[in-house]
Protein backbone atom coordinates (compact mmCIF):
# COMPACT_ATOMS: atom_id res chain seq x y z
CA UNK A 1 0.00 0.00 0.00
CA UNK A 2 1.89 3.37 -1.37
CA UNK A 3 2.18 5.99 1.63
CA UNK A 4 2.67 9.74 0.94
CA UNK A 5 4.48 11.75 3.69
CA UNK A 6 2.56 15.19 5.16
CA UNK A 7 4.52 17.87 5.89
CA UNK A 8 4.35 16.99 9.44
CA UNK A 9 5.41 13.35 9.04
CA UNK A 10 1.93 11.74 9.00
CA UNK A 11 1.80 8.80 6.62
CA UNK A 12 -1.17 9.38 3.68
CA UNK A 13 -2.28 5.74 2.20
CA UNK A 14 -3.22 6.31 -1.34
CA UNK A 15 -4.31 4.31 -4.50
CA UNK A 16 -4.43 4.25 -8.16
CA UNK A 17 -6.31 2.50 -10.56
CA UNK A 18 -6.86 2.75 -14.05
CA UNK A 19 -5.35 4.67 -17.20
CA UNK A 20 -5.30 8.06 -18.67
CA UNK A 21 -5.22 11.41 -17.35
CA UNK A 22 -4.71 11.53 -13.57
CA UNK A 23 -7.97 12.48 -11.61
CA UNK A 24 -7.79 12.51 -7.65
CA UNK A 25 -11.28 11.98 -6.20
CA UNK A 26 -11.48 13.47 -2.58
CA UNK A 27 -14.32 11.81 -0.30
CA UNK A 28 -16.30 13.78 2.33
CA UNK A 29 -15.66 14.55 6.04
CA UNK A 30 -14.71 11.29 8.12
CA UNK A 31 -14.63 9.07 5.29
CA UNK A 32 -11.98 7.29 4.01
CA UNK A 33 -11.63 6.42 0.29
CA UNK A 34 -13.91 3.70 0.06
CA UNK A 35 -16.35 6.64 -0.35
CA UNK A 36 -15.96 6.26 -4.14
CA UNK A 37 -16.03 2.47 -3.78
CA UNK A 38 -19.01 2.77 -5.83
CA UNK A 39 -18.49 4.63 -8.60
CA UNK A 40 -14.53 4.63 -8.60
CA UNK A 41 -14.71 1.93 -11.66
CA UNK A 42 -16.88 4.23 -14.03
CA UNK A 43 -13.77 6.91 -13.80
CA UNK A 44 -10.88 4.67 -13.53
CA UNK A 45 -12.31 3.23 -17.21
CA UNK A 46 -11.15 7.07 -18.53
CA UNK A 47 -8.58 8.35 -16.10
CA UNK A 48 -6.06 7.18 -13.59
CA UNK A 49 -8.09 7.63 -10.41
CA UNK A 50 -6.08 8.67 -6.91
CA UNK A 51 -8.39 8.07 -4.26
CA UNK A 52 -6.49 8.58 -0.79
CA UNK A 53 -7.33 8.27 3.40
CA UNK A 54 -7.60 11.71 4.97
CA UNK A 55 -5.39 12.30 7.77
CA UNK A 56 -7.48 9.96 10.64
CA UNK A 57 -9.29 7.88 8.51
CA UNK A 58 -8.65 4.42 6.53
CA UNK A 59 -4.69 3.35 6.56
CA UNK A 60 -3.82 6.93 6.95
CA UNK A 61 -2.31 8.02 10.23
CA UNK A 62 -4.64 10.35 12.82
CA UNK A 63 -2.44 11.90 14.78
CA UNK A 64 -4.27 13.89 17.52
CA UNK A 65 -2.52 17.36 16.54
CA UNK A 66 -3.79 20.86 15.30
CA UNK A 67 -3.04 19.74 11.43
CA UNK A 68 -7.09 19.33 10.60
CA UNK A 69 -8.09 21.78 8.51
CA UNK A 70 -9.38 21.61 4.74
CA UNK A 71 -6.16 23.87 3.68
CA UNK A 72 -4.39 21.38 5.30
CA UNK A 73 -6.05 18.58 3.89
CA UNK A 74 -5.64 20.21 0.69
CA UNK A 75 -1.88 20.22 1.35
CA UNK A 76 -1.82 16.75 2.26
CA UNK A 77 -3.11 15.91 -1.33
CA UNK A 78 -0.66 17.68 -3.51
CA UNK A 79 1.71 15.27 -0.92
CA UNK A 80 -0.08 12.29 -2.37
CA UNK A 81 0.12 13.45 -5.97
CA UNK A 82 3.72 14.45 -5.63
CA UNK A 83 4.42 10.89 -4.04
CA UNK A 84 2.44 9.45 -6.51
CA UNK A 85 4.99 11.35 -9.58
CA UNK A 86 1.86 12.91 -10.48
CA UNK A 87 2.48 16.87 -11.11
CA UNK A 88 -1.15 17.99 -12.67
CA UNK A 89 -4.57 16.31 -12.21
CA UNK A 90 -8.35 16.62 -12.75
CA UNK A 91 -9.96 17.19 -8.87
CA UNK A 92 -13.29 15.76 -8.31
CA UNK A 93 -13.88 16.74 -4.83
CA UNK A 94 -17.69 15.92 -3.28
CA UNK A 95 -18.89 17.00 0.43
CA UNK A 96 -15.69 18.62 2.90
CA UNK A 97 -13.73 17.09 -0.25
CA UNK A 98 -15.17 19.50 -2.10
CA UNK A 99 -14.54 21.76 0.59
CA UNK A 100 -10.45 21.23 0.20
CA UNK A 101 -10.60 20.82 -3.65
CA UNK A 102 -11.42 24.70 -3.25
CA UNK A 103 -8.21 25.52 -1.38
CA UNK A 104 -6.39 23.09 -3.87
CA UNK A 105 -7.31 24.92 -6.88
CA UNK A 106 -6.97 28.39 -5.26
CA UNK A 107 -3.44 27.85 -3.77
CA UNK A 108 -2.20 25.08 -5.73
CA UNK A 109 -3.68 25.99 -8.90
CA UNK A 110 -0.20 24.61 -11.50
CA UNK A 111 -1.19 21.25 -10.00
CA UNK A 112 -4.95 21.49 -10.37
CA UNK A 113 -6.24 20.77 -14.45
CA UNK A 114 -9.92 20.62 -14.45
CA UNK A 115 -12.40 20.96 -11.56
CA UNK A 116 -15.62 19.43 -9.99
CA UNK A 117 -17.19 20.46 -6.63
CA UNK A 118 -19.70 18.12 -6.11
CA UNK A 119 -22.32 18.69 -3.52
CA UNK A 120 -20.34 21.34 -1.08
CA UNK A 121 -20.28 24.97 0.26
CA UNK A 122 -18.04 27.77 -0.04
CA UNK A 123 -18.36 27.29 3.87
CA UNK A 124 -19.22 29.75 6.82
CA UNK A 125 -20.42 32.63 6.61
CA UNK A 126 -21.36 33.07 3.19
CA UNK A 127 -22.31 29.82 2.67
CA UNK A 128 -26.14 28.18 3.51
CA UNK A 129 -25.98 26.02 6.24
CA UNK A 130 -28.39 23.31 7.29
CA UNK A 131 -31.59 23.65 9.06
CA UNK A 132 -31.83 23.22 12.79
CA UNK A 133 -33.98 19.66 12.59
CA UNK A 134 -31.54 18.58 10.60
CA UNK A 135 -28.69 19.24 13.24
CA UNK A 136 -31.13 17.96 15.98
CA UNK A 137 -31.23 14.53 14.45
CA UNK A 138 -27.59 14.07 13.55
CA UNK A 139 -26.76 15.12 16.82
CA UNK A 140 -29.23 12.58 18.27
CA UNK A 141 -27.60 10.50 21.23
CA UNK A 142 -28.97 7.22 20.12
CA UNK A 143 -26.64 6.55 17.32
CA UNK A 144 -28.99 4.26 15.59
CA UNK A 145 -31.46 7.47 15.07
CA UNK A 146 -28.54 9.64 14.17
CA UNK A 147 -27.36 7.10 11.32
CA UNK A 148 -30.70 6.24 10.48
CA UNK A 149 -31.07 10.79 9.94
CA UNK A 150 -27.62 10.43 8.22
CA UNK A 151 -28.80 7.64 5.59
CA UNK A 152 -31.77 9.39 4.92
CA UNK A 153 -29.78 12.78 3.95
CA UNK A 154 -27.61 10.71 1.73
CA UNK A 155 -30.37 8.54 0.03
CA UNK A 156 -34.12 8.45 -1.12
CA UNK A 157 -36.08 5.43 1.15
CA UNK A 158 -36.19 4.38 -2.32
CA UNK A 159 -32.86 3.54 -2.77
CA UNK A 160 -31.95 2.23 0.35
CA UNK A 161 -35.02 -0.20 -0.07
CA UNK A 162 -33.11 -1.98 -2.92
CA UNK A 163 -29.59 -1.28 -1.99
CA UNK A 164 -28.77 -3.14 1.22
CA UNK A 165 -25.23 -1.68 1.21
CA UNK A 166 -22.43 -1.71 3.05
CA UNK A 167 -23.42 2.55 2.27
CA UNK A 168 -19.65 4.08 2.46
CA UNK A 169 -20.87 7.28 3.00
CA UNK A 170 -21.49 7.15 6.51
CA UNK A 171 -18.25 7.47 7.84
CA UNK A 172 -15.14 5.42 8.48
CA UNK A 173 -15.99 3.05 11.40
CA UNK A 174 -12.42 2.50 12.42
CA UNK A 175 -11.83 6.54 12.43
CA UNK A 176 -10.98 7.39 16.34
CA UNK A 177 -12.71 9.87 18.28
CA UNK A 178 -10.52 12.68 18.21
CA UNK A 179 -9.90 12.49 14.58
CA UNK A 180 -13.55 12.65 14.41
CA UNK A 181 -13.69 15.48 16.12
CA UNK A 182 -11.04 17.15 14.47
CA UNK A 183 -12.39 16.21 10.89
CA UNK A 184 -16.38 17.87 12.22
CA UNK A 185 -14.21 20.63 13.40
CA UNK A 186 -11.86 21.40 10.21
CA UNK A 187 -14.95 20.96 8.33
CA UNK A 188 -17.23 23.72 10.16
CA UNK A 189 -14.40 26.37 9.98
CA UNK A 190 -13.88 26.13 6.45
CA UNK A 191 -14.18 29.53 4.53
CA UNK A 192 -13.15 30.12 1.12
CA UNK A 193 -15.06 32.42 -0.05
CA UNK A 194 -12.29 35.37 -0.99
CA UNK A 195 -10.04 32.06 -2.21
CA UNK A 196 -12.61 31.38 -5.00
CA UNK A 197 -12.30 34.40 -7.37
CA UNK A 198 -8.71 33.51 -7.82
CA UNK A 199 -9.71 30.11 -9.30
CA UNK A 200 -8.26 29.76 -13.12
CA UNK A 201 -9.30 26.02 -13.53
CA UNK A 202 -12.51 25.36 -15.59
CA UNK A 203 -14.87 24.21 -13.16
CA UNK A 204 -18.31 22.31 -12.66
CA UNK A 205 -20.50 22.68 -9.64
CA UNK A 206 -22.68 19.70 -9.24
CA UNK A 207 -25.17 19.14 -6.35
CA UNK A 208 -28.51 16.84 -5.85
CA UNK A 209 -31.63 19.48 -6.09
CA UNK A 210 -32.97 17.35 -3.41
CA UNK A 211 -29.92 17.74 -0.90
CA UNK A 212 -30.43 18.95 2.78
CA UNK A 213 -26.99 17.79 4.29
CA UNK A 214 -25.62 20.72 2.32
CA UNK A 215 -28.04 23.19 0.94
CA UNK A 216 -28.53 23.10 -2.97
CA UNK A 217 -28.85 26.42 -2.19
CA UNK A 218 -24.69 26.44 -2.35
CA UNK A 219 -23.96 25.57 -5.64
CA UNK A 220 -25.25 28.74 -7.61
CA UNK A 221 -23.17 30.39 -5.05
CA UNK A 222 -20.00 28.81 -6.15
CA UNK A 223 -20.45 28.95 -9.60
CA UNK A 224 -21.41 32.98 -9.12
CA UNK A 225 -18.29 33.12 -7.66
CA UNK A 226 -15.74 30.56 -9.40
CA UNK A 227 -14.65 32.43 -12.67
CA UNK A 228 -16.49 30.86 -15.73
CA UNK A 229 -17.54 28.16 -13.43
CA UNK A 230 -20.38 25.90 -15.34
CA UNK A 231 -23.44 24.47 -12.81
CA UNK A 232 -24.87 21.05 -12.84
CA UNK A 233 -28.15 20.17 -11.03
CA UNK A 234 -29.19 16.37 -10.53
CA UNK A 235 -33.05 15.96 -10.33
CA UNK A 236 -33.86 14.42 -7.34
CA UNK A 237 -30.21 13.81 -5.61
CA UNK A 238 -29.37 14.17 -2.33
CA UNK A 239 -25.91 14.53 -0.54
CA UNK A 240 -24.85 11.06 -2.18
CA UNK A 241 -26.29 11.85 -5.56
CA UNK A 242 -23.28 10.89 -6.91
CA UNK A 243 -23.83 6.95 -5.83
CA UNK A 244 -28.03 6.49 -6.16
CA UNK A 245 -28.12 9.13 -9.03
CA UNK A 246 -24.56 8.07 -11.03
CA UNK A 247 -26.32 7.28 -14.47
CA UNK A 248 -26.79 10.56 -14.26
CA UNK A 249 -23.95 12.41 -12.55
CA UNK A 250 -21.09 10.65 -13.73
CA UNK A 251 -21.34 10.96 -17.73
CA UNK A 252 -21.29 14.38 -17.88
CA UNK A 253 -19.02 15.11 -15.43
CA UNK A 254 -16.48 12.30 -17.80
CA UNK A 255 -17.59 14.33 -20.18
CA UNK A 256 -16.27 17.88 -18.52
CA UNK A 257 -13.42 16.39 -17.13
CA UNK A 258 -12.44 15.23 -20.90
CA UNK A 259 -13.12 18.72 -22.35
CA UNK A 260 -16.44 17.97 -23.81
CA UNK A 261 -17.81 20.98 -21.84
CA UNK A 262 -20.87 21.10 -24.39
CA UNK A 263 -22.33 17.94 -22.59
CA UNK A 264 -23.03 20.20 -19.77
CA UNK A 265 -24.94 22.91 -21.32
């Protein structure tokens, strides 16, 4: 299993799969990157995909430190495509990874080709956060009601009715406490919004119209503010509408991601 080194020592686990042009796929907060267990083989048929562990998740060290934050985050990913001999790559960044995909194209833009934000925010306090019932039952004590709240923000009853799982999107069960914490933390503080103007990469914001996690109500507000930035609604998707609705999604976001930016029109 290939390891990238942080700046601060901590061990990244990465993989690659496929051919083509390199695309790193970032997973949301607390995951690791089985997130994109699902859909990983539709990309890695066009590109070579990098999925990778966030710092305290998967085979990734967590150290309990102040290094959680999504510019840091963002930093540990230009680690894992340096490791990886990988100098520019298409980002596909969904939930908090969407979050650090921001910072990655603003700060690291010679490394960054083409860019998707899938179903994230430009963060607090420009961004729309969720309602308060919404908080109430995540923050539930009984952590069957919170996951059962958690599974319904990610997928129709539909869905889940003829998907039995294992659903990757609910967090890394192995992730410790603190990096939990930390992760929920780095997460809430994020704030990009002055970082986004200075985006050069073409972009696509894509989002589920049907998404309370994390407000459609975001996306036209990063594509406002992204430079030329295209937007991509998804009848019907909620905050995993890139897993229940990927017939969809996933075509025309290949078809960005390979220049075809007509697709999306």
């Amino acid at each position: 299993m290939p390891h990238a080194q942080a700046a601060d020592g901590a061990a990244l686990h990465y993989e690659l799969d496929g051919s083509g042009a390199p695309l790193l796929l970032l997973a949301g907060q607390s995951n690791s990157h089985r997130w994109w267990d699902p859909v990983r083989e539709r990309f890695a048929a066009h590109f070579t995909t990098v999925v990778m562990d966030w710092r305290g998740t998967g085979a990734s060290d967590a150290p309990d430190t102040d290094t959680y934050s999504t510019e840091n985050f963002a930093r540990d990913a230009v680690a894992v495509l340096g490791h990886a001999g990988i100098d520019r790559a298409h980002v596909y960044g969904t939930s908090m990874g969407g979050r650090v995909a921001q910072w990655l194209a603003a700060d690291h833009a010679a490394r960054i080709d083409r860019l998707v934000l899938g179903c994230t925010s430009p963060g607090a306090p420009h961004g729309i956060e969720r309602g308060p019932a919404v908080r109430t039952a995540l923050a539930d004590p009984d952590p069957a009601v919170s996951r059962a709240a958690l599974l319904d923000l990610m997928y129709t009853p539909g869905y889940v009715a003829t998907h039995p799982g294992p659903f990757h999107t609910l967090g890394d069960p192995q992730m410790p406490a603190h990096a939990r914490r930390r992760h929920l933390r780095a997460s809430a503080r994020h704030d990009a919004w002055d970082a986004l103007p200075r985006i050069t990469a073409p972009t696509l914001v894509v989002h589920g119209t049907d998404d309370d996690f994390n407000p459609t109500a975001n996306a036209p507000l990063l594509a406002e503010r992204i430079p030329g930035a295209r937007l991509l609604l998804i009848p019907g998707g909620r905050h995993a509408y890139f897993e229940e609705c990927a017939d969809k999604a996933t075509p025309p976001v290949i078809d960005f991601l390979n220049a075809r930016a007509e697709a999306t029109n």
